[in-house]
Structure formats: C-alpha cells, structure tokens
N, C-alpha and C. Protein backbone atom coordinates (compact mmCIF):
# COMPACT_ATOMS: atom_id res chain seq x y z
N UNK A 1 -49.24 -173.16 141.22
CA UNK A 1 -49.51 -174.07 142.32
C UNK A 1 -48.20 -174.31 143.08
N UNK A 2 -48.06 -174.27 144.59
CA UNK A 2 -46.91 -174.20 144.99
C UNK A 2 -46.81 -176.32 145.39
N UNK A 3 -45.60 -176.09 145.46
CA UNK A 3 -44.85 -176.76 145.39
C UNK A 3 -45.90 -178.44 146.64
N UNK A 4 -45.89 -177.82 147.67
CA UNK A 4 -46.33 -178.41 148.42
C UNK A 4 -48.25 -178.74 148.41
N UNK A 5 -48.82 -177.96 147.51
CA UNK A 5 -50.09 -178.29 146.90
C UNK A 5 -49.45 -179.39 146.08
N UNK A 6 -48.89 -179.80 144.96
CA UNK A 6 -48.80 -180.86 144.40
C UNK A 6 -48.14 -182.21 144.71
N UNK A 7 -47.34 -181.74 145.95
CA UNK A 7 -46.95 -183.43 146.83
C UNK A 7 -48.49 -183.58 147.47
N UNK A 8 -49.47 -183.22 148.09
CA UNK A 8 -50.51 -183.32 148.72
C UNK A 8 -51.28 -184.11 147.40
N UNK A 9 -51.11 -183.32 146.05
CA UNK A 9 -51.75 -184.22 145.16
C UNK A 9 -51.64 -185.37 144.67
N UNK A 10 -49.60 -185.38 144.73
CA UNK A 10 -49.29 -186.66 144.13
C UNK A 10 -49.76 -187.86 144.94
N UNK A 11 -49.66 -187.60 146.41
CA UNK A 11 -49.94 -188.27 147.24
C UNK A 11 -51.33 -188.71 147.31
N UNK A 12 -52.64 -187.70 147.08
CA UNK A 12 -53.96 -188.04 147.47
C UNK A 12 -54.54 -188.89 146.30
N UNK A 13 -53.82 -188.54 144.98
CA UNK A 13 -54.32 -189.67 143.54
C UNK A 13 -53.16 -190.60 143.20
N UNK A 14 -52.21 -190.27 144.28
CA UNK A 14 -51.27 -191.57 143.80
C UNK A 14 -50.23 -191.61 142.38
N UNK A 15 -50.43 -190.40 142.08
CA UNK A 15 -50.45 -189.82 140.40
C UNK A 15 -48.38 -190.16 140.45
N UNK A 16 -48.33 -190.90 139.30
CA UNK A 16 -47.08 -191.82 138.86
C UNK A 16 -46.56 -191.34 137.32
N UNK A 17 -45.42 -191.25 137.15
CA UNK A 17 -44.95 -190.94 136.26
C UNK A 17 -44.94 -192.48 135.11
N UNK A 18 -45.47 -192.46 134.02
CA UNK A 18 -45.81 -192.85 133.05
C UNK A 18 -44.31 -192.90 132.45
N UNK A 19 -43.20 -192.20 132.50
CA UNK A 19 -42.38 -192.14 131.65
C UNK A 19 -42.15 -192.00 130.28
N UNK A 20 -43.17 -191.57 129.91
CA UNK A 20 -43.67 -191.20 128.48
C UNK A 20 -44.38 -190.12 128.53
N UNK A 21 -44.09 -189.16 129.26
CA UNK A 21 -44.78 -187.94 129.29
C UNK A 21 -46.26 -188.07 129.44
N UNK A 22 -46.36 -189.15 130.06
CA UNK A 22 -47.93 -189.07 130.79
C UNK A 22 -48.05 -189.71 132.05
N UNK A 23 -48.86 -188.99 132.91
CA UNK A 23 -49.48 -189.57 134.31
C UNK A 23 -50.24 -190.27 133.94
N UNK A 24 -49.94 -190.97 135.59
CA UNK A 24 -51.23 -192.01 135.90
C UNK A 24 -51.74 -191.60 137.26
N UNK A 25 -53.26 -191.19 137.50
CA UNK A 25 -53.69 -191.09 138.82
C UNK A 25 -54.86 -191.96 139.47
N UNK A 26 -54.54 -192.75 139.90
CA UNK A 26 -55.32 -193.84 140.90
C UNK A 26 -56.46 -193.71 140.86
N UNK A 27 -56.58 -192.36 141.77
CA UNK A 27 -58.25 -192.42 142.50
C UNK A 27 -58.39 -191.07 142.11
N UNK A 28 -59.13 -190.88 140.98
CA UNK A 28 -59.37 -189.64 140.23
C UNK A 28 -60.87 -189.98 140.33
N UNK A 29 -61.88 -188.96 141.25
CA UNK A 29 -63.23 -189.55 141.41
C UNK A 29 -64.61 -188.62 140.45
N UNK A 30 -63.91 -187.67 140.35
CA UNK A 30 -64.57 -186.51 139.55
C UNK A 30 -64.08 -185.64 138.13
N UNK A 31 -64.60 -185.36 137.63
CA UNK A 31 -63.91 -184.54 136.06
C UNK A 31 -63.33 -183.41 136.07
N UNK A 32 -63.34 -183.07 137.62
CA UNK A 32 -63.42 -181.58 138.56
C UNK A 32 -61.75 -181.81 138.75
N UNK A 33 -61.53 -182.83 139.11
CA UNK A 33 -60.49 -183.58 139.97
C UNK A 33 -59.81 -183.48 138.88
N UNK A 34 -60.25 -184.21 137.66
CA UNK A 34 -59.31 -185.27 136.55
C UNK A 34 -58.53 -183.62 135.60
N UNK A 35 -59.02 -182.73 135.87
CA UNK A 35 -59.30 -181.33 134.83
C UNK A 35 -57.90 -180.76 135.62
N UNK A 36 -58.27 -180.45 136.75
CA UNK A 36 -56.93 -179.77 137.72
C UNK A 36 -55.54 -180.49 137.77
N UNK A 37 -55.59 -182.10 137.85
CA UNK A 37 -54.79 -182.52 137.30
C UNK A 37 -53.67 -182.90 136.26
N UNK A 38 -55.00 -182.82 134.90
CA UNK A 38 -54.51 -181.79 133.24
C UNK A 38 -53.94 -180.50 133.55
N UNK A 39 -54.53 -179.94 134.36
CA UNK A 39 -54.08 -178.27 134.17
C UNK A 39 -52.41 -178.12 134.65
N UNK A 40 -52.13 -179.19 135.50
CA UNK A 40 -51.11 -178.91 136.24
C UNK A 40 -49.84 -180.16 136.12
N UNK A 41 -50.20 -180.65 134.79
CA UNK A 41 -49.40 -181.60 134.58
C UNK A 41 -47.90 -181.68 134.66
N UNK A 42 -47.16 -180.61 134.07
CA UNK A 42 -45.97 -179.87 133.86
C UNK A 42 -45.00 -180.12 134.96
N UNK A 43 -45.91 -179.23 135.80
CA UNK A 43 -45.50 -178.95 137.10
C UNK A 43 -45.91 -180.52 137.82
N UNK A 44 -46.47 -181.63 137.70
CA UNK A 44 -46.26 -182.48 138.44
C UNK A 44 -45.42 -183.72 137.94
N UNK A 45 -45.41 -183.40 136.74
CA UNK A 45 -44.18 -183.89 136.04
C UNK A 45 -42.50 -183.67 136.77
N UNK A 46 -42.75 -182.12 136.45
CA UNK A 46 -41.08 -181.99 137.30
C UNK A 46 -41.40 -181.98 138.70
N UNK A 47 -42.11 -181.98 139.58
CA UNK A 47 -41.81 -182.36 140.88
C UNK A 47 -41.85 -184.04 141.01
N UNK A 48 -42.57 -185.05 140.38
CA UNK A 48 -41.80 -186.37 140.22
C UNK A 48 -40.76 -186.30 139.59
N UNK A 49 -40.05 -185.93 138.49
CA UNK A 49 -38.60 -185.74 138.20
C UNK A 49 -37.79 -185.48 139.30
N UNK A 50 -37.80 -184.66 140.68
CA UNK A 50 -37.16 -183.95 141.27
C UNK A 50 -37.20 -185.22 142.28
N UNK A 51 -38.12 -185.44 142.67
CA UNK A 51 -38.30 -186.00 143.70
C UNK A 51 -37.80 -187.93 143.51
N UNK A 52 -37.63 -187.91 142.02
CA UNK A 52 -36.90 -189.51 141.87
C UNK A 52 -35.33 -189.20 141.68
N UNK A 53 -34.95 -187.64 141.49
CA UNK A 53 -33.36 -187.45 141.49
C UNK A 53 -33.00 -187.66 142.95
N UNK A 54 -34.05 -186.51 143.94
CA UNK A 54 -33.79 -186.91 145.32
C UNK A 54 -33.36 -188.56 146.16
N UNK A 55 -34.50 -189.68 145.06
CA UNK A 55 -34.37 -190.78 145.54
C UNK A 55 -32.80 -191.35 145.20
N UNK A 56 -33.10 -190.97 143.88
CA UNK A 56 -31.47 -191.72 143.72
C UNK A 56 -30.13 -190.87 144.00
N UNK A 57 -29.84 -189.53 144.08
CA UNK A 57 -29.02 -189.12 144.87
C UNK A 57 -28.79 -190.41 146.10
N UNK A 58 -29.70 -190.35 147.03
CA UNK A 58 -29.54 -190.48 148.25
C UNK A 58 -29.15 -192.05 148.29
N UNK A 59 -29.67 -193.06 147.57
CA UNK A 59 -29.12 -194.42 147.17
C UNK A 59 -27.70 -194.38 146.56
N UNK A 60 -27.32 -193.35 146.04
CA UNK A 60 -26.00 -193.42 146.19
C UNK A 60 -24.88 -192.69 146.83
N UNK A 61 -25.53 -192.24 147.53
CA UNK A 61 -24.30 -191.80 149.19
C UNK A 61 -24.88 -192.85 149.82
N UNK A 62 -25.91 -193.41 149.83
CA UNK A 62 -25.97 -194.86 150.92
C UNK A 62 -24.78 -195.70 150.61
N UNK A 63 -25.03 -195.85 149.03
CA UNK A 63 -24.23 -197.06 148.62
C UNK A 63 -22.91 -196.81 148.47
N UNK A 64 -22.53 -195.76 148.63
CA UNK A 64 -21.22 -195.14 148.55
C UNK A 64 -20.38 -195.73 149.82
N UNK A 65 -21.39 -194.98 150.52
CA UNK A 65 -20.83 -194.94 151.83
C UNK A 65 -20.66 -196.51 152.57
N UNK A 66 -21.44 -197.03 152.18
CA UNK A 66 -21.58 -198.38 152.46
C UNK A 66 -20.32 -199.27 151.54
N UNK A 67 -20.00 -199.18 150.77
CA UNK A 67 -18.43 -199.85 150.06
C UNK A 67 -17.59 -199.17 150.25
N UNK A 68 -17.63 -197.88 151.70
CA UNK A 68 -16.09 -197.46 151.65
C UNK A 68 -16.06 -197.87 153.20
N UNK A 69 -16.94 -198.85 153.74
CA UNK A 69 -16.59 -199.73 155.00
C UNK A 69 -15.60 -200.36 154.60
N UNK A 70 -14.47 -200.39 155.68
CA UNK A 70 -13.69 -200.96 155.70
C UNK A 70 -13.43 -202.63 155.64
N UNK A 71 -12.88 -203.24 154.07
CA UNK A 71 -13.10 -204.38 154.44
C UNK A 71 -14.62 -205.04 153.18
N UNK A 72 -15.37 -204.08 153.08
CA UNK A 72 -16.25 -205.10 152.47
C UNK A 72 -16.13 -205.15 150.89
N UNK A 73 -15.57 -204.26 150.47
CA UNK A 73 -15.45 -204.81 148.96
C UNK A 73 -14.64 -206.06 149.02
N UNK A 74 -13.31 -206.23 149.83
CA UNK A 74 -12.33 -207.25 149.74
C UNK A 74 -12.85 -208.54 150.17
N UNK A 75 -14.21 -208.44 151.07
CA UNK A 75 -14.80 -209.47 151.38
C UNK A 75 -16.02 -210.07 150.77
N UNK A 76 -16.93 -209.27 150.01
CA UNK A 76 -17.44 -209.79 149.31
C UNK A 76 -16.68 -210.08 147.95
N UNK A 77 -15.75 -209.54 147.60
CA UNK A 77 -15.38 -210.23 146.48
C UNK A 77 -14.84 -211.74 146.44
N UNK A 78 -14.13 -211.66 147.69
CA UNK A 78 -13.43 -213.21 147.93
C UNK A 78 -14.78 -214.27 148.08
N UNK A 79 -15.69 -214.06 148.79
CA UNK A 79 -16.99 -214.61 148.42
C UNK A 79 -17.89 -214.80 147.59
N UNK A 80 -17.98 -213.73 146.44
CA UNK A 80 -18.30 -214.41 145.10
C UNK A 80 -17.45 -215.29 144.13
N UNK A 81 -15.83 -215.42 144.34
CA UNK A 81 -15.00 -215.65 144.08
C UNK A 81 -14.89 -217.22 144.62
N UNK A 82 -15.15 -217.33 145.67
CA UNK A 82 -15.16 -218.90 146.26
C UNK A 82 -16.52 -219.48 145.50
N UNK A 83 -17.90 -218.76 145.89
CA UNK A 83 -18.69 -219.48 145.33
C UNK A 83 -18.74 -219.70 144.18
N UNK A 84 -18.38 -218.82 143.22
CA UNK A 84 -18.37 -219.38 141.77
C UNK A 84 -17.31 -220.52 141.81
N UNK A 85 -15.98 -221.01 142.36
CA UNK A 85 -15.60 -221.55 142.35
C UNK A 85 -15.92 -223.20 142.79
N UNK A 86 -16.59 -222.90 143.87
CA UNK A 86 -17.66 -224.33 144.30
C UNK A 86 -18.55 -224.32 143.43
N UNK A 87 -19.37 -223.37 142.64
CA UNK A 87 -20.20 -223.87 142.01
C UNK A 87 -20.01 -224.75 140.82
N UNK A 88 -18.34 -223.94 139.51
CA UNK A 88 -17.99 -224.44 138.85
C UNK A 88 -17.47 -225.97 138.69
N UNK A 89 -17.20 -225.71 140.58
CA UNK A 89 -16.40 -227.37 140.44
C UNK A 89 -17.48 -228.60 140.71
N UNK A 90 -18.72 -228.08 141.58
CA UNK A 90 -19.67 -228.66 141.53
C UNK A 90 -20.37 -229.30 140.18
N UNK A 91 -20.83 -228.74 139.33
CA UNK A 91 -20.72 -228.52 137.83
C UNK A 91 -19.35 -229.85 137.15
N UNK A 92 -18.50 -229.30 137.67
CA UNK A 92 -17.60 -230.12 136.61
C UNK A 92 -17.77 -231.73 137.27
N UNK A 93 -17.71 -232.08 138.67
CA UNK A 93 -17.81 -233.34 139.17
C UNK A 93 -19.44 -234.17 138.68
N UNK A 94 -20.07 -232.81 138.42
CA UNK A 94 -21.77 -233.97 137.89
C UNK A 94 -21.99 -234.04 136.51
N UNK A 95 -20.37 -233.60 135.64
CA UNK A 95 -20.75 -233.70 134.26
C UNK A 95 -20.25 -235.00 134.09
N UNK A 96 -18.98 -234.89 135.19
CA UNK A 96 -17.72 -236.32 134.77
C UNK A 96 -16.50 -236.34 133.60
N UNK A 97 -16.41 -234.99 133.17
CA UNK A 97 -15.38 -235.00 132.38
C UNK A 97 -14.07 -234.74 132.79
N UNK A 98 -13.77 -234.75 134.26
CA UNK A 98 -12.89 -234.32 134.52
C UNK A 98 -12.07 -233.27 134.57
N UNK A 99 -12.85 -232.16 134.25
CA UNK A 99 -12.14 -230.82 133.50
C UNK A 99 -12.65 -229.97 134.77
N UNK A 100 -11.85 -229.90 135.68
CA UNK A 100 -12.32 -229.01 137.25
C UNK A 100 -11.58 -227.55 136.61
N UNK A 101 -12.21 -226.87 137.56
CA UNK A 101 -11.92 -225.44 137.40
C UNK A 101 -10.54 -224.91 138.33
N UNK A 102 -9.52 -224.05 137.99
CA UNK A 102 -8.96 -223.57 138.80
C UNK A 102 -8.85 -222.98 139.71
N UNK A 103 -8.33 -223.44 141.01
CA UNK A 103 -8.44 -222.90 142.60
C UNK A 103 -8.58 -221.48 142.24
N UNK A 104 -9.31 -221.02 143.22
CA UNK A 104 -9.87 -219.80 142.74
C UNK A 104 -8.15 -218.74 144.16
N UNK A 105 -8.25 -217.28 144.29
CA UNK A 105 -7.35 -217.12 144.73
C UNK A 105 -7.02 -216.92 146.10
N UNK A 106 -8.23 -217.23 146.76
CA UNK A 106 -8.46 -217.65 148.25
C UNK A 106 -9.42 -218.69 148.40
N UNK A 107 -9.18 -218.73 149.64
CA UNK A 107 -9.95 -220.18 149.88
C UNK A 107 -10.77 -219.87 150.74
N UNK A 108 -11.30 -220.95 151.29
CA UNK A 108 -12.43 -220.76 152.81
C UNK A 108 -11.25 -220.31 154.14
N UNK A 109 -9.96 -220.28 153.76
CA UNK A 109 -9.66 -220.45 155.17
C UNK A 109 -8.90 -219.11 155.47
N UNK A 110 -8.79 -218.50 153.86
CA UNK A 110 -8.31 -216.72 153.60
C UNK A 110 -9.68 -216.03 153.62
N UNK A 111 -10.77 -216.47 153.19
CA UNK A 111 -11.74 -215.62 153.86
C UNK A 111 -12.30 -215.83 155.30
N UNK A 112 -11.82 -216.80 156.01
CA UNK A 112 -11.79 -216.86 157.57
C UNK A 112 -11.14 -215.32 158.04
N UNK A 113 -10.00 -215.50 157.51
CA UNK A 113 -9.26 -214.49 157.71
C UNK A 113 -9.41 -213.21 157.56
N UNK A 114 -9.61 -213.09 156.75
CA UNK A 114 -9.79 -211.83 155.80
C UNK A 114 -11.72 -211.19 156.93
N UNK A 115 -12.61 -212.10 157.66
CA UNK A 115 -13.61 -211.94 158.37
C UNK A 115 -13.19 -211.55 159.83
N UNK A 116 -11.65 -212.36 160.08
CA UNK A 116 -11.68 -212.00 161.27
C UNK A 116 -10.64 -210.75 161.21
N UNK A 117 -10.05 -210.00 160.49
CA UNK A 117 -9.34 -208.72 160.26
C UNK A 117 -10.78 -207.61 160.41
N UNK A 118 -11.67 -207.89 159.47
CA UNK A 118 -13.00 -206.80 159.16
C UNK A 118 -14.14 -207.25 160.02
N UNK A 119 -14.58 -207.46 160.90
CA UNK A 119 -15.38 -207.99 161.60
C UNK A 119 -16.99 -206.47 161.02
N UNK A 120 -16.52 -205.58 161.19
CA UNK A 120 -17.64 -204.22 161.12
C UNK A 120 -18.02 -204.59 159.58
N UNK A 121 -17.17 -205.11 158.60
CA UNK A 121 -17.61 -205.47 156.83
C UNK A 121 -18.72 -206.67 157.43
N UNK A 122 -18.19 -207.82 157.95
CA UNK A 122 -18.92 -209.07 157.63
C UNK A 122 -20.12 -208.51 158.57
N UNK A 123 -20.37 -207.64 159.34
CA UNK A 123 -21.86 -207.39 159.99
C UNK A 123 -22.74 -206.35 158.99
N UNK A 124 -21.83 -205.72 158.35
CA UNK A 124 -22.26 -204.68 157.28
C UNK A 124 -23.02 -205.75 155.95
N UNK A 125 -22.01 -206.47 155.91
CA UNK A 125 -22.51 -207.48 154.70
C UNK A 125 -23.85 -208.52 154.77
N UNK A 126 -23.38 -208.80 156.19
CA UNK A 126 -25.24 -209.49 156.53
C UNK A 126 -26.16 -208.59 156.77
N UNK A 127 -25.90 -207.09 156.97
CA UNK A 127 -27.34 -206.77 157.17
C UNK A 127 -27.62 -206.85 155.78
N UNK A 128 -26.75 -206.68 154.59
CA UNK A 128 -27.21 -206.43 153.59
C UNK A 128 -28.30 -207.44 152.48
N UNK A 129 -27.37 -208.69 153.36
CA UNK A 129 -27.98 -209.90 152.91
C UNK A 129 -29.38 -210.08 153.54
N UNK A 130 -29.79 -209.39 154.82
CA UNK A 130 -30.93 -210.50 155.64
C UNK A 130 -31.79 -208.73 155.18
N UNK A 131 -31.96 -207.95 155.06
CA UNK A 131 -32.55 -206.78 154.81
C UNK A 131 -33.49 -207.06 153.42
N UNK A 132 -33.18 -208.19 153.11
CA UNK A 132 -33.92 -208.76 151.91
C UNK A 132 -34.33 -210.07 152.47
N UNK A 133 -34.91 -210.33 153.45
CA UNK A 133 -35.41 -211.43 154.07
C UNK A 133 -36.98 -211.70 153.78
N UNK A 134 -37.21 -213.06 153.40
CA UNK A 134 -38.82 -213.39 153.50
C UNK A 134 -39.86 -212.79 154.81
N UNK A 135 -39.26 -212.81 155.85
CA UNK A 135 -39.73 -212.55 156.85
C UNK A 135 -39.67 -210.92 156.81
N UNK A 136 -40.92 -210.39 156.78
CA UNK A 136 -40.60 -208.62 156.76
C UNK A 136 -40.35 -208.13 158.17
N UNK A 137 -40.47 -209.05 159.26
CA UNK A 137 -40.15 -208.07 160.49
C UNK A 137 -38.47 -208.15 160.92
N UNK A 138 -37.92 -209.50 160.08
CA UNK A 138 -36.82 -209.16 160.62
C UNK A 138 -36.05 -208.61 159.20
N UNK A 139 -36.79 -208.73 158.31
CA UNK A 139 -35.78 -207.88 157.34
C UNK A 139 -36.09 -206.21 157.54
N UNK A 140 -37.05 -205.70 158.02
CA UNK A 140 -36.95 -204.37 158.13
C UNK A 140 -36.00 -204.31 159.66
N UNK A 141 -36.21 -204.90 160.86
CA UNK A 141 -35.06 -205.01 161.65
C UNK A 141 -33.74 -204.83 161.15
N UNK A 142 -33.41 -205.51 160.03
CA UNK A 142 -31.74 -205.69 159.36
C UNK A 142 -31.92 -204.28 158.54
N UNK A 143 -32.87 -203.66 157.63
CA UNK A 143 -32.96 -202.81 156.96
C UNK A 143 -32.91 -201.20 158.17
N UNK A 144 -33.44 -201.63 159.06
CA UNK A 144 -32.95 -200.23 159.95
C UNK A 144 -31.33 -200.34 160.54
N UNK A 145 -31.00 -201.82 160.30
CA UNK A 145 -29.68 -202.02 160.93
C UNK A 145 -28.75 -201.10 159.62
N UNK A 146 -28.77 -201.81 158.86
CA UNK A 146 -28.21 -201.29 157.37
C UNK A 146 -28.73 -199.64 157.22
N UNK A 147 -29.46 -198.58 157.09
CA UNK A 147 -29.59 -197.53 157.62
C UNK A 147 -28.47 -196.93 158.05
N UNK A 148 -28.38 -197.95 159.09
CA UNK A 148 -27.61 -196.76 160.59
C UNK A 148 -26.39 -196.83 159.76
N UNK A 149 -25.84 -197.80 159.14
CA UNK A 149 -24.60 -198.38 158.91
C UNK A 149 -24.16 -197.27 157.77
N UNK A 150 -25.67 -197.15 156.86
CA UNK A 150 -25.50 -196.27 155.67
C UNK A 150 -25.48 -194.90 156.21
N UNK A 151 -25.55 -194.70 157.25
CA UNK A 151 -25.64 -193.44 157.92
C UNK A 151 -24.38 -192.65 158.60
N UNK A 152 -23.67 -193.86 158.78
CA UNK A 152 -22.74 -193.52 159.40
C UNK A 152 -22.28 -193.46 160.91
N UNK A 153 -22.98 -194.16 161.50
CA UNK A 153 -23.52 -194.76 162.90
C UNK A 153 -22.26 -195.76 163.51
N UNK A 154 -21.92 -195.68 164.05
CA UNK A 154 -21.09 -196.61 164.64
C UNK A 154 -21.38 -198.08 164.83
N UNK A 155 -20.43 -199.10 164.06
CA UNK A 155 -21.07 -200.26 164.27
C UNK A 155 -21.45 -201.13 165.33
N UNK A 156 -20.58 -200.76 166.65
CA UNK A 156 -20.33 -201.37 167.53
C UNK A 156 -22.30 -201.28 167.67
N UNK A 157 -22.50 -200.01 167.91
CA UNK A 157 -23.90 -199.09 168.85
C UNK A 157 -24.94 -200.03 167.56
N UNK A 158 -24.57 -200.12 166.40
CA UNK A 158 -25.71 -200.48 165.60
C UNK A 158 -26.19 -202.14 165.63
N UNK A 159 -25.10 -202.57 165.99
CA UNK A 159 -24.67 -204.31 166.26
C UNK A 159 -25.76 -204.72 167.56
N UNK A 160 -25.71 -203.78 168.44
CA UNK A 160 -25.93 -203.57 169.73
C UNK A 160 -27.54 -203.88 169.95
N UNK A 161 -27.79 -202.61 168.62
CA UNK A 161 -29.35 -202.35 168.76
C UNK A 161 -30.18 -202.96 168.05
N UNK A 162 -29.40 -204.29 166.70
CA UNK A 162 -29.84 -205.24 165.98
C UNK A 162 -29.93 -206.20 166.50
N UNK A 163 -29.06 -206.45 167.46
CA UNK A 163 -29.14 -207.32 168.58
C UNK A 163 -29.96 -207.88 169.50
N UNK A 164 -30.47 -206.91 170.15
CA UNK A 164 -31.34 -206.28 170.79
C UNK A 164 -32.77 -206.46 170.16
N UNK A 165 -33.27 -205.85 169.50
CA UNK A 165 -34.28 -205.97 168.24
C UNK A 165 -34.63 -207.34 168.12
N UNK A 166 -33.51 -207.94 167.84
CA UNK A 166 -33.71 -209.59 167.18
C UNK A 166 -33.88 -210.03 168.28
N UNK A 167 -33.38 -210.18 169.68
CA UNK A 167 -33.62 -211.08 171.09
C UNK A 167 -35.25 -210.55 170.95
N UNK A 168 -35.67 -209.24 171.20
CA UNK A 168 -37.55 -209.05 171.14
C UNK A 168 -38.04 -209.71 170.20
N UNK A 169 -37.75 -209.49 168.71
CA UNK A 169 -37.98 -210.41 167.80
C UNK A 169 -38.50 -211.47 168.40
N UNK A 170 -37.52 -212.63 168.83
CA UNK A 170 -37.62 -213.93 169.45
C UNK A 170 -38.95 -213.90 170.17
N UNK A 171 -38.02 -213.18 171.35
CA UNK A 171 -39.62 -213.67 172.54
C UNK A 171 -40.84 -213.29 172.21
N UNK A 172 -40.75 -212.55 171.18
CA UNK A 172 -42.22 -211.80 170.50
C UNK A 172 -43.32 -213.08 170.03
N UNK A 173 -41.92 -214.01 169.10
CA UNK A 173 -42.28 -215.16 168.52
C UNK A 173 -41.77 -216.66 168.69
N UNK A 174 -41.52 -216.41 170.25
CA UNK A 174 -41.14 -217.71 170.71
C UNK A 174 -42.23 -218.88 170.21
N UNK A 175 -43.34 -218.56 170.60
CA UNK A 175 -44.46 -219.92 170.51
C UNK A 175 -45.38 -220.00 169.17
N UNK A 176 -44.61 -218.96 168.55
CA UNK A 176 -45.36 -219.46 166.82
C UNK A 176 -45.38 -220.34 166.59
C-alpha cells in the first residue's frame, strides 16, 4: 500500500497510535473496513511514527529558532527571576516572620532596560504568551504572529501584520 493510500486512511478513520503497539480507528463502519486496517497495520504504524518525528523535528527548529532571537532568553529569564522574587516576598510579608527573600539580580527597572535594548524579544515573547489566549481568534492571530517569527520573517513586517489583524479584530468586535 503506498504511502499516500494510508494518510487518506489515517485520515478517513482517524486511526491513532495507541502507543502500545495498537491502533485506534474512530469510524470503522464495516468488518470489510476493520480487516484492511489489520492487514496494514505495520505500515500504518510506521507512517504515524514518521509523521510524529516530522512533528517534532519541526517544533524544534521552531523552538530553536525562536530562543536564538535576540534578547529573549536574557529577558525572559530576568522575568521569571523578578516574579519569583515578588512572589517569594509576597509569601514572606503574609506569613509575618520576617524572613524576606533576597533581591533577586535585576529589578523592574533592569528589565525596563534590558526591553528597551530587545524590543523584537519582548514582541517575540508576547506572541508567545497571548498565542495561548482564551479567546481563539486572537490567540490564533498571535499564533500566526509567532509562526512568522518562528519562520524567520522579519519582525518589523510581522509586528505590522499583527497589528493590523488585531485593529480588524476590534472593529469586527467593537459592539459585542
């Protein structure tokens, strides 16, 4: 069975890797169906094998590529770095023991800084944040923004067209 007969299959029964050396297929409607499926298990085995290496290859040249923006490892770190630090000290002021945590090694006013040096990180870093948004139209908006970014797209042009996106956004849903 070539290759492209069994994406047509995985696709038409939905057929999922079990991870235990067994499928699962959805909408298996006949014994006709369920039989050809047995027959060709092997082979749809390793084309889901192939096709979840494909997935994760490609999640990591996204993600690759995406922490060798300039600027955002140094900036999200200083930001988990502050917040644990507000959180700890938050924490220590509602226990009352007096035992605060040590200034962490920047502050709010070195990651001011450190935002206005990387400006292309801190837009890289929110798409990353809002691309996981409750709202699915503007998190797939941020998720095509993040894309381009993982793509290698110029930020200025990608800023531009998230921009853009989000003003339609609006007037789309001005009077909700």
């Amino acid at each position: 069975m070539t290759e492209e007969n069994i994406r047509k299959m995985v696709e038409k029964y939905e057929i999922r890797d079990n991870r235990d050396g067994r499928i699962c297929a959805y909408h298996v409607k006949t014994d006709e169906e369920k039989k050809q499926i047995g027959e060709h298990k092997a082979e749809i085995l390793a084309y889901l094998k192939r096709e979840e290496e494909k997935k994760k290859e490609e999640y990591l040249r996204k993600t690759s590529f995406f922490e060798s923006i300039p600027g955002v490892k140094e900036i999200r770190k200083a930001r988990e770095e502050w917040g644990d630090y507000q959180f700890e000290f938050q924490r220590a002021f509602e226990r009352g023991t007096g035992r605060y945590p040590d200034s962490p090694s920047i502050d709010a006013a070195g990651i001011k800084k450190l935002e206005e040096q990387y400006p292309e990180a801190v837009f890289a870093l929110d798409m990353e944040y809002k691309k996981d948004s409750a709202n699915y139209e503007l998190a797939g908006i941020a998720e095509k923004a993040y894309n381009a970014l993982c793509n290698g797209e110029a930020w200025e042009a990608v800023k531009k067209q998230y921009d853009k996106d989000n003003d339609e956004f609006v007037l789309r849903h001005v009077w909700d």
